[in-house]
Protein backbone atom coordinates (compact mmCIF):
# COMPACT_ATOMS: atom_id res chain seq x y z
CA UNK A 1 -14.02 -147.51 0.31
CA UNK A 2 -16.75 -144.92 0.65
CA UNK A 3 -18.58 -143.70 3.34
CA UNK A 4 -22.67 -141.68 2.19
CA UNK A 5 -25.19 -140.67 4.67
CA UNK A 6 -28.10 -142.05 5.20
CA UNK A 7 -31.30 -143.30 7.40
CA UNK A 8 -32.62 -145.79 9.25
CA UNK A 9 -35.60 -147.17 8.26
CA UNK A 10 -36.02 -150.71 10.15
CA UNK A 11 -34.00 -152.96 12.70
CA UNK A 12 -33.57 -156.44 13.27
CA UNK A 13 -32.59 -156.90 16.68
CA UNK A 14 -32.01 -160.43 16.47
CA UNK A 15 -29.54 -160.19 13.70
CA UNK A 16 -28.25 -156.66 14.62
CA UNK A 17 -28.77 -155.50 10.80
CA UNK A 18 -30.98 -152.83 9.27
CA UNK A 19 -32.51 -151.78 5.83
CA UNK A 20 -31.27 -148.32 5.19
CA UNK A 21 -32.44 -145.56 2.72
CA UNK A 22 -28.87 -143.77 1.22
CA UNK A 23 -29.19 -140.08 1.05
CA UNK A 24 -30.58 -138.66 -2.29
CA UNK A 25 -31.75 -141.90 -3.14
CA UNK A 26 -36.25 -142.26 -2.87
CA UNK A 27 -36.41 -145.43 -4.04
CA UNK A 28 -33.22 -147.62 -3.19
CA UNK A 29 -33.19 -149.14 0.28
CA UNK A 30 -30.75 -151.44 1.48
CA UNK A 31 -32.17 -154.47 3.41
CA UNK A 32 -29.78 -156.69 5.82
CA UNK A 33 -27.02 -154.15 6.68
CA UNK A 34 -24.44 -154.74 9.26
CA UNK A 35 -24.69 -152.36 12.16
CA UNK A 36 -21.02 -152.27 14.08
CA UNK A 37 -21.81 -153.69 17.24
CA UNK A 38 -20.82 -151.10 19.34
CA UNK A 39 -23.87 -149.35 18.35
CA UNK A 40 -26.49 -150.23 21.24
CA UNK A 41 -30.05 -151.40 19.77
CA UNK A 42 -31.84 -148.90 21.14
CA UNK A 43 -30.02 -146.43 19.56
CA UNK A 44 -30.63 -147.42 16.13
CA UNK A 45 -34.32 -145.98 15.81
CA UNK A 46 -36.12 -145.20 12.90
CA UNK A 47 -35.54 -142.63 11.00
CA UNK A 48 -32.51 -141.61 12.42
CA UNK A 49 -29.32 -140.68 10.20
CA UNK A 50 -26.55 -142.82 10.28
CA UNK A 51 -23.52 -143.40 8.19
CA UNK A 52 -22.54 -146.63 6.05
CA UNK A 53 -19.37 -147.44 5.22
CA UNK A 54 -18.79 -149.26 1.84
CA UNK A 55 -15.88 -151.75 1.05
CA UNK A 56 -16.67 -151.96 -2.50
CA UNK A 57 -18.30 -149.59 -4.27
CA UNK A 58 -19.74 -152.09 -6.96
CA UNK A 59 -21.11 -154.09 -4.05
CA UNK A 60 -23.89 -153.13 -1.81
CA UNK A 61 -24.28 -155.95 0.35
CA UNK A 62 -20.48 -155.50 1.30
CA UNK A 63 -21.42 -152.62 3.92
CA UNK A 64 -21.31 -151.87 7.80
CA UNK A 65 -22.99 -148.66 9.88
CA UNK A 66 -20.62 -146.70 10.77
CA UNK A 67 -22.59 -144.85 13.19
CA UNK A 68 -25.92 -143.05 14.13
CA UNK A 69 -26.18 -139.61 15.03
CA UNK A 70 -28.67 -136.58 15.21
């Protein structure tokens, strides 16, 4: 498992997922993330930093957000 910063950059409300952009990284952005639902909608805003845990590192789309902060 490993957990790397990174930011929001859109939220799907309806599916409680979002495409995040992983720190360091200008052109990768993960679509469809889980966001642990103990994160209220309205605090997943644009732009804001969250972080994203990783079960497997060779797999992307096996992810969750952690949390939001800042």
């Amino acid at each position: 498992m490993e957990i790397h910063k990174a930011s929001i950059r859109t939220f799907d409300t309806t599916a409680h997922t979002a495409t995040v952009q992983i720190a360091g990284s200008l052109a990768t952005w993960l679509a469809g993330v889980p966001v642990a639902r103990n994160i209220p909608a309205a605090e997943v805003t644009e732009g804001r930093p969250c972080a994203v845990l990783f079960f497997d590192a060779a797999n992307p789309a096996d992810a969750v957000i952690l949390a939001v902060y800042g």
